[in-house]
Protein backbone atom coordinates (compact mmCIF):
# COMPACT_ATOMS: atom_id res chain seq x y z
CA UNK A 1 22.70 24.26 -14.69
CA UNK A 2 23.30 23.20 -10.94
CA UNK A 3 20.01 21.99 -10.92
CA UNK A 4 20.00 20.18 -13.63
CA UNK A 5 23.47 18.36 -12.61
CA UNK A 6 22.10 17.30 -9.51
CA UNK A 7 19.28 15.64 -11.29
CA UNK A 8 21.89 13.97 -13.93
CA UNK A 9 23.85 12.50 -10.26
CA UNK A 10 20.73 11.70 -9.04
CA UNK A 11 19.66 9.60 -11.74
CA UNK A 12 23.25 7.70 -11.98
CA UNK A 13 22.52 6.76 -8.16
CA UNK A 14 19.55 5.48 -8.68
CA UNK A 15 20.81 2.81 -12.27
CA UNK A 16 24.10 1.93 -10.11
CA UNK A 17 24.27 -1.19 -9.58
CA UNK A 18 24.07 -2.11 -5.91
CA UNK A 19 26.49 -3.68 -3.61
CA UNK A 20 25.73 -6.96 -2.57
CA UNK A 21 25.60 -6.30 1.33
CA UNK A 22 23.15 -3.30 0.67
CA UNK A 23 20.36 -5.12 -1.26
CA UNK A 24 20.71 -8.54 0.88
CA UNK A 25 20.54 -6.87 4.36
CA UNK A 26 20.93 -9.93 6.74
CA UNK A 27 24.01 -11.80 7.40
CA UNK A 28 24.69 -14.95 6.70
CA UNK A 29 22.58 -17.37 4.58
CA UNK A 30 20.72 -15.24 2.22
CA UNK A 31 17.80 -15.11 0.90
CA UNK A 32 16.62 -19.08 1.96
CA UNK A 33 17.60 -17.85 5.67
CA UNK A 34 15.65 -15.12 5.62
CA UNK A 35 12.79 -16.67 4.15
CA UNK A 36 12.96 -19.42 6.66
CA UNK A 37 12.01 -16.97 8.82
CA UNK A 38 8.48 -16.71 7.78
CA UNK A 39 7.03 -20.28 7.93
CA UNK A 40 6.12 -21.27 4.74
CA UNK A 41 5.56 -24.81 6.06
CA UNK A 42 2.51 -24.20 8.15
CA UNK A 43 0.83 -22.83 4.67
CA UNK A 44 2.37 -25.12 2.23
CA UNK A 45 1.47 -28.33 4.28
CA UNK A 46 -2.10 -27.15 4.62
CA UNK A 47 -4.77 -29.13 3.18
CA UNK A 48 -6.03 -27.03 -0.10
CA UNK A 49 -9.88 -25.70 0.52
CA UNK A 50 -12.19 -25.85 -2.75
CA UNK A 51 -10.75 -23.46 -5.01
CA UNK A 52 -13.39 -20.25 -5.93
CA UNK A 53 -14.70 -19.60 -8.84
CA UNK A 54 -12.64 -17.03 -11.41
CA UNK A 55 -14.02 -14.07 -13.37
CA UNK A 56 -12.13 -11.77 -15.10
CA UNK A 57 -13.40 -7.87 -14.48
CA UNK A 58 -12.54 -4.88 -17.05
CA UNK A 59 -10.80 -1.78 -15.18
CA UNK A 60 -10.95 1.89 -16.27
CA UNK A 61 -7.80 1.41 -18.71
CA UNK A 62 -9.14 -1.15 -20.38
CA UNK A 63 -7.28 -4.27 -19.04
CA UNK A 64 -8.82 -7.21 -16.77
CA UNK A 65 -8.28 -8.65 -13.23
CA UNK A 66 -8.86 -12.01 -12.10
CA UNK A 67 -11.32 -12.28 -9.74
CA UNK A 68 -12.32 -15.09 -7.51
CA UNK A 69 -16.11 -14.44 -6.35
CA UNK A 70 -18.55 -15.81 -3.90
CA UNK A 71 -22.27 -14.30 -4.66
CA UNK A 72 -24.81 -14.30 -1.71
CA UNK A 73 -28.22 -13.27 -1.67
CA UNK A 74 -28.47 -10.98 1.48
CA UNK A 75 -25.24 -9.55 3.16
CA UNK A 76 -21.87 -7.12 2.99
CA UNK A 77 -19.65 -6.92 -0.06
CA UNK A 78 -16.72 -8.11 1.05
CA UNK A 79 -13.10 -7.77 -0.62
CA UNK A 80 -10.27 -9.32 0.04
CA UNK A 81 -6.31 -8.20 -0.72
CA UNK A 82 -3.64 -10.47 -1.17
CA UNK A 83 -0.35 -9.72 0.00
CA UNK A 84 3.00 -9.37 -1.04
CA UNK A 85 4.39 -11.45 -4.32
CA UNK A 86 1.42 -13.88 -4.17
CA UNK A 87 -2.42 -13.97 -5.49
CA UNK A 88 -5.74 -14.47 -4.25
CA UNK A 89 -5.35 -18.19 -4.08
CA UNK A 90 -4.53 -17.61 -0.24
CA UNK A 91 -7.85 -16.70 0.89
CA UNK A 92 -9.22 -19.98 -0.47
CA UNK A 93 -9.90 -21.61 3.03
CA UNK A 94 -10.79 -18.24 4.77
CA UNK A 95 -13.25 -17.11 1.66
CA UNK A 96 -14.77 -20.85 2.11
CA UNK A 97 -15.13 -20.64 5.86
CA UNK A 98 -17.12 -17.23 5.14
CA UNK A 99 -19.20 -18.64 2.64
CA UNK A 100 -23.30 -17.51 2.72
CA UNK A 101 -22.32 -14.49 5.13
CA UNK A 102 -21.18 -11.73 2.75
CA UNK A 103 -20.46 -11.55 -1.22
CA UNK A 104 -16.84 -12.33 -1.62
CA UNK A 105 -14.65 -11.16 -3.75
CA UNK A 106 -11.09 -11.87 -3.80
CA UNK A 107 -8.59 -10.16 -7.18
CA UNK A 108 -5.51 -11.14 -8.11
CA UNK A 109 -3.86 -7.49 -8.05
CA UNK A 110 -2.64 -5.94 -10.86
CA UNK A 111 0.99 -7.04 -11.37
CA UNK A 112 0.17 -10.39 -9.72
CA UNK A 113 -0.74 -13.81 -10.17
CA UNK A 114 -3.00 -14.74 -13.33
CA UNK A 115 -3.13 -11.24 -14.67
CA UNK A 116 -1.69 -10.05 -18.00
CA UNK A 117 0.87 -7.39 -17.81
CA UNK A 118 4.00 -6.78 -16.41
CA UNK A 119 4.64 -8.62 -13.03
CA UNK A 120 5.45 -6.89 -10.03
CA UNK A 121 4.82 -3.34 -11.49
CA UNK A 122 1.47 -0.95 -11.99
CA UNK A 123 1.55 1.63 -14.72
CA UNK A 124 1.42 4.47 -12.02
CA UNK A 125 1.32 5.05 -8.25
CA UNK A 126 -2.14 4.81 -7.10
CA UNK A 127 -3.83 2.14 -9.65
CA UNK A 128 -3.83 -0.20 -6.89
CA UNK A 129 -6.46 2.26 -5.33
CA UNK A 130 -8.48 2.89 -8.51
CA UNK A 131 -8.60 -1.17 -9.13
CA UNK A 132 -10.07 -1.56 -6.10
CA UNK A 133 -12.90 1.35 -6.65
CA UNK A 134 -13.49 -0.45 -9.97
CA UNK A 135 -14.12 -3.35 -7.98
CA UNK A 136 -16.56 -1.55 -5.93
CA UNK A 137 -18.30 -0.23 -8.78
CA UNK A 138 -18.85 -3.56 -10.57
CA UNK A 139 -20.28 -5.90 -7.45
CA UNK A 140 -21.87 -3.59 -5.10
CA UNK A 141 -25.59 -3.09 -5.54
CA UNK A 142 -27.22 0.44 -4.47
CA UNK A 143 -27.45 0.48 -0.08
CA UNK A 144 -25.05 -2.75 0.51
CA UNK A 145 -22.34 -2.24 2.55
CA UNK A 146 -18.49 -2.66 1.67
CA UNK A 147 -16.24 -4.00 3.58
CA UNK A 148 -12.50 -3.65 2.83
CA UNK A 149 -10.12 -6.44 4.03
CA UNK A 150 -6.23 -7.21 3.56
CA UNK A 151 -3.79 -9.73 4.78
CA UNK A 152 -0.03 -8.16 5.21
CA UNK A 153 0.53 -5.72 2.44
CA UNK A 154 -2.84 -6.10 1.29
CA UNK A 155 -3.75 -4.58 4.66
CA UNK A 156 -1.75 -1.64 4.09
CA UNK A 157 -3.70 -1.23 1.03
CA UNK A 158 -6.70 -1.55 2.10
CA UNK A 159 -5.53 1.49 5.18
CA UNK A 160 -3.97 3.19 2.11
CA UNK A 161 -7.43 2.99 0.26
CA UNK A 162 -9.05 4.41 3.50
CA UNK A 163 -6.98 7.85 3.52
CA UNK A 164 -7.17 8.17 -0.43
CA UNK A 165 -9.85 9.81 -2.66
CA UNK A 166 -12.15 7.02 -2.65
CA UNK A 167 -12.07 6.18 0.83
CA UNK A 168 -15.79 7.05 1.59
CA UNK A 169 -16.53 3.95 -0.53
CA UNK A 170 -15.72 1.69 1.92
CA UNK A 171 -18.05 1.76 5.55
CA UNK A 172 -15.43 -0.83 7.23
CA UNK A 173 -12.58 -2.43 7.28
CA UNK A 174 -10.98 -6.02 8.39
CA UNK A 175 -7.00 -5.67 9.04
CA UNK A 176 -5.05 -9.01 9.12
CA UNK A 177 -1.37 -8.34 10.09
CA UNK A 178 -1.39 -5.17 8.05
CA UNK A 179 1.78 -3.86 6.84
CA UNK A 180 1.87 -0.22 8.50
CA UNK A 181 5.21 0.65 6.40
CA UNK A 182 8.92 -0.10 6.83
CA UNK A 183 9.79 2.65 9.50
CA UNK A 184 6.27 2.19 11.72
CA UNK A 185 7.33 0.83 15.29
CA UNK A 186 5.11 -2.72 14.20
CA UNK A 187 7.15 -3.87 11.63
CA UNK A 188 10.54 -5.74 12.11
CA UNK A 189 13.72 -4.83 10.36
CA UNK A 190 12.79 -6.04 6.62
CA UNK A 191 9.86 -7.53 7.73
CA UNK A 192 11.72 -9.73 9.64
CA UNK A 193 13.77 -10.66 6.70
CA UNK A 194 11.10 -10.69 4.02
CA UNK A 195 11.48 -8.45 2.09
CA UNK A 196 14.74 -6.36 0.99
CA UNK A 197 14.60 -2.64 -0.07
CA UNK A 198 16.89 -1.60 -2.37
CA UNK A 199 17.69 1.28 -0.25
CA UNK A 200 20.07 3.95 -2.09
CA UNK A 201 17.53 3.15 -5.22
CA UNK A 202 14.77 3.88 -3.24
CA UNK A 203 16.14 7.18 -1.54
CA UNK A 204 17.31 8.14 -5.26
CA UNK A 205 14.14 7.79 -7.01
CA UNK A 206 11.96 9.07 -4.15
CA UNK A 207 14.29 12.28 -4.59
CA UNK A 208 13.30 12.19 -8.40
CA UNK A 209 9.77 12.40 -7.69
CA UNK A 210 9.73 15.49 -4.96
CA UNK A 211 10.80 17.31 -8.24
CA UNK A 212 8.27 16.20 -10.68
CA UNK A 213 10.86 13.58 -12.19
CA UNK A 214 8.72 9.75 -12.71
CA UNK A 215 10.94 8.39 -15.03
CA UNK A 216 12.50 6.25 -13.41
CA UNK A 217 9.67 4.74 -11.13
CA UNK A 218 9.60 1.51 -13.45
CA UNK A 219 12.76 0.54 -11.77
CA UNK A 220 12.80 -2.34 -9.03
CA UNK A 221 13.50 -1.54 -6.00
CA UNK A 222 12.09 -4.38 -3.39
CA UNK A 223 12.74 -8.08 -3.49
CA UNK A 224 11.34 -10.74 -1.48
CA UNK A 225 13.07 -13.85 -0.11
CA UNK A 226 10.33 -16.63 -1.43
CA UNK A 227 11.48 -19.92 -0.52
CA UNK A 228 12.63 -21.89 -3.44
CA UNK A 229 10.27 -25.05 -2.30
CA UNK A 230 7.49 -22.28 -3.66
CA UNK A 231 8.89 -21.07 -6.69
CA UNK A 232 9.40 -24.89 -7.70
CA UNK A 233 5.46 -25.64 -6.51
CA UNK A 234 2.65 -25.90 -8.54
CA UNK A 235 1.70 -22.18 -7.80
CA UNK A 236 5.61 -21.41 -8.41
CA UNK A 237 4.48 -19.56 -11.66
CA UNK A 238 1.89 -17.61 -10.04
CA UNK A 239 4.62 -15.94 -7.73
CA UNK A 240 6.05 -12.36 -7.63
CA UNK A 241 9.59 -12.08 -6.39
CA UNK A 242 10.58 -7.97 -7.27
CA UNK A 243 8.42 -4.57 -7.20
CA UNK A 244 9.08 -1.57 -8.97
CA UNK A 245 9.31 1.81 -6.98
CA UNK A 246 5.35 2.48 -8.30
CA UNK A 247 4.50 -0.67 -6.93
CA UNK A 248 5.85 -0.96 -3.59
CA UNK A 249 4.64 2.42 -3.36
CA UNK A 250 0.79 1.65 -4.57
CA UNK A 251 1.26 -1.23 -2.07
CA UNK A 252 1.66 0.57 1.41
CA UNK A 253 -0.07 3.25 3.41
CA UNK A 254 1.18 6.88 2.59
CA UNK A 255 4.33 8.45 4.50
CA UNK A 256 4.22 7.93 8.09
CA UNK A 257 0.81 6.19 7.64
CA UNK A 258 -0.77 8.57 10.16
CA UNK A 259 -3.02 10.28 8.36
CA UNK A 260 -4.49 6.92 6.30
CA UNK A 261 -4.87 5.27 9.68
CA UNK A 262 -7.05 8.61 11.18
CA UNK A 263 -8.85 7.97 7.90
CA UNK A 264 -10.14 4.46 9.12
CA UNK A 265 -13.67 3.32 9.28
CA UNK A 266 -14.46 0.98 11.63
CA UNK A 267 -11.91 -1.61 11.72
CA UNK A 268 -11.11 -4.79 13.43
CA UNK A 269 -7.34 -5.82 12.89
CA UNK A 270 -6.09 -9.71 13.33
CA UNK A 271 -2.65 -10.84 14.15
CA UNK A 272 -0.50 -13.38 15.40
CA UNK A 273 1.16 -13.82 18.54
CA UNK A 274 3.90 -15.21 17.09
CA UNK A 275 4.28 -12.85 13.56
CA UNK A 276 7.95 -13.19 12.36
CA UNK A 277 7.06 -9.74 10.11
CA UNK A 278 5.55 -7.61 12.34
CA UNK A 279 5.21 -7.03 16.09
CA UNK A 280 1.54 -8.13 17.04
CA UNK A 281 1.18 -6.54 20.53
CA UNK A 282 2.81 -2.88 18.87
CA UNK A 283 -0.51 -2.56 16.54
CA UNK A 284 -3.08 -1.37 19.63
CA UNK A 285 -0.44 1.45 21.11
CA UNK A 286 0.57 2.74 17.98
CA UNK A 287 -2.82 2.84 15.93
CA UNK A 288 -4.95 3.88 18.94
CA UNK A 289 -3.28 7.04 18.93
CA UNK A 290 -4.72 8.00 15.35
CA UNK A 291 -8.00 6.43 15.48
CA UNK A 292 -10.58 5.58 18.24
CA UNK A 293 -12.18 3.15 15.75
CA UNK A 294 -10.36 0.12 15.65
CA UNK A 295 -10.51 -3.60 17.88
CA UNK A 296 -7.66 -5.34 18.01
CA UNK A 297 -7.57 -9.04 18.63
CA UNK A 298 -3.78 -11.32 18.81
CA UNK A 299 -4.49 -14.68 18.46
CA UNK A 300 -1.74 -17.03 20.42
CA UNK A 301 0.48 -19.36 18.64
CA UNK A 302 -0.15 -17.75 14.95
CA UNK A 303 2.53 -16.87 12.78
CA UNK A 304 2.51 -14.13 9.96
CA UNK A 305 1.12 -16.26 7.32
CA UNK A 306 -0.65 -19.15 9.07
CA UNK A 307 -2.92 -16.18 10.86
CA UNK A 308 -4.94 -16.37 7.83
CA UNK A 309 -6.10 -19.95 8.28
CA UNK A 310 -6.38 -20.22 11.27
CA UNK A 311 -9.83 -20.57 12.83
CA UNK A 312 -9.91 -17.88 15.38
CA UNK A 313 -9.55 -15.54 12.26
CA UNK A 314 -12.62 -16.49 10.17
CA UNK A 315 -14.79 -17.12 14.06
CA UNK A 316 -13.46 -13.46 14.57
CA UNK A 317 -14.31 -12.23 11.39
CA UNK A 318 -17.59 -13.51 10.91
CA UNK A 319 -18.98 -11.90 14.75
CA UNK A 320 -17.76 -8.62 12.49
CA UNK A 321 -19.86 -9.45 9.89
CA UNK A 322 -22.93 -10.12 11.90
CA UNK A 323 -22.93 -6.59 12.90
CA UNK A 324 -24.43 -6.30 8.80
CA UNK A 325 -26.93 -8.77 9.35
């Protein structure tokens, strides 16, 4: 019976609704000051590259994923993972610049962008991971290697892939500004006001599930502060502003992310001097310490979401790919 009140209390924590000051965690200004905090204007400004070619691609459940795909005759199979609440679309430049040196292909992740299906959600934890070995399945041809890169949150995905049970498809991996979770000593408070955990949700649900209890895992638990400039854009509709608890957890490395980042092929890992989200020079001291097989390169000037345009990124990115030539 005492059991099964704690449960009951546990479940009213988690459908409370939240104070005000605990799901906005800054001061002052809101969500459009915390979102000025990541500049939006160095990626909205920038002229559009040539936009890829879309496929859609059946998963193991039966539904489809948008895929943007470069074909090449001769190289690495290269995939590439958005990040948090946008699509594909922001690999348009980089994917172009790469063009003729590996087969590239770019989803919009479940729960995001064109897909069908509910938006900012995944029908369990871990379908992230089983998309992306779907993925594998479909483009790679028998010998060619795979090569696993993410921007942001799609580069804690792609280190959450790495320490999960299809890890061993994947022989490297590309890291740009990966998100190494919310307590790891390279990410600022909220992302440096990105994003904004629901936090006694979180603690409630996560509670839930150490007994067995997923229930309530279709509940939303993170919010992002996207400027309002996007949501009124032309990709507005193509936004994600809220994750359930099964997404934000699909969506990150495991725990501590320790034992994901031992897990690591060989990696090089991309950031900006000047990342609002995360702490650029932190990634070396605190990954090294896991994994002997990473190269870490900070480019000067870049910001958290500019870093994926800029030059030094693709110039950096292709000398990894000609070690598959």
């Amino acid at each position: 019976m005492g059991k099964v009140i704690v449960i009951v209390g546990i479940i009213a924590l988690v459908l409370a609704p939240l104070p005000y000051f605990m799901i906005w965690s800054q001061s002052p200004g809101g969500a459009a000051e915390a979102a000025s905090r990541l500049d939006f204007d160095s990626i909205l400004g920038a002229a559009p590259a040539e936009p890829l070619p879309i496929e859609e691609v059946a998963m193991r459940d039966g539904s489809t994923l948008h895929v943007r795909h470069l074909d090449v005759e001769d190289g690495p199979l290269l995939i590439l993972l958005h990040g948090s609440a946008w699509h594909g679309g922001e690999f348009d430049t980089l994917a172009r610049s790469l063009e003729g040196q590996a087969e590239i292909v770019v989803p919009d992740l479940r729960g995001h962008g064109l897909n069908d299906g509910p938006r900012g959600d995944v029908a369990h934890i871990g379908q992230l991971e089983e998309d992306i070995a779907d993925l594998i399945d479909h483009y790679a041809e028998d010998g060619q290697e795979v090569i696993l890169a993410g921007h942001s949150s799609g580069g804690g995905l792609a280190v959450r892939f790495a320490g999960g049970e299809y890890g061993g498809m994947i022989d490297s991996a590309i890291l740009i500004a990966p998100y190494l979770g919310y307590d790891a000593p390279t990410t600022r408070p909220n992302s440096g006001g990105w994003a904004h955990p629901l936090v006694r949700r979180i603690i409630g649900i996560s509670m839930l599930n150490t007994v067995g209890i997923t229930s309530e895992n279709d509940e939303v638990v993170l919010e992002f502060a996207m400027p309002q400039e996007v949501l009124d854009g032309p990709q507005g509709d193509l936004a994600t502003t809220a994750y359930t608890y099964r997404m934000m957890t699909s969506f990150a490395p495991r725990g501590d992310a320790t034992r994901d980042i031992e897990a690591l092929p060989p990696f090089v890992l991309i950031a900006g001097a000047e990342d609002q989200a995360f702490l650029s020079d932190a990634f070396k001291p605190f990954m090294s310490e896991f994994t002997a097989n990473g190269i870490y390169e900070v480019v000067p000037g870049a910001g958290h979401l500019d870093i994926v345009n800029r030059p030094e990124t693709a110039e950096r990115i292709s000398w990894f790919l000609d070690g598959y030539k």
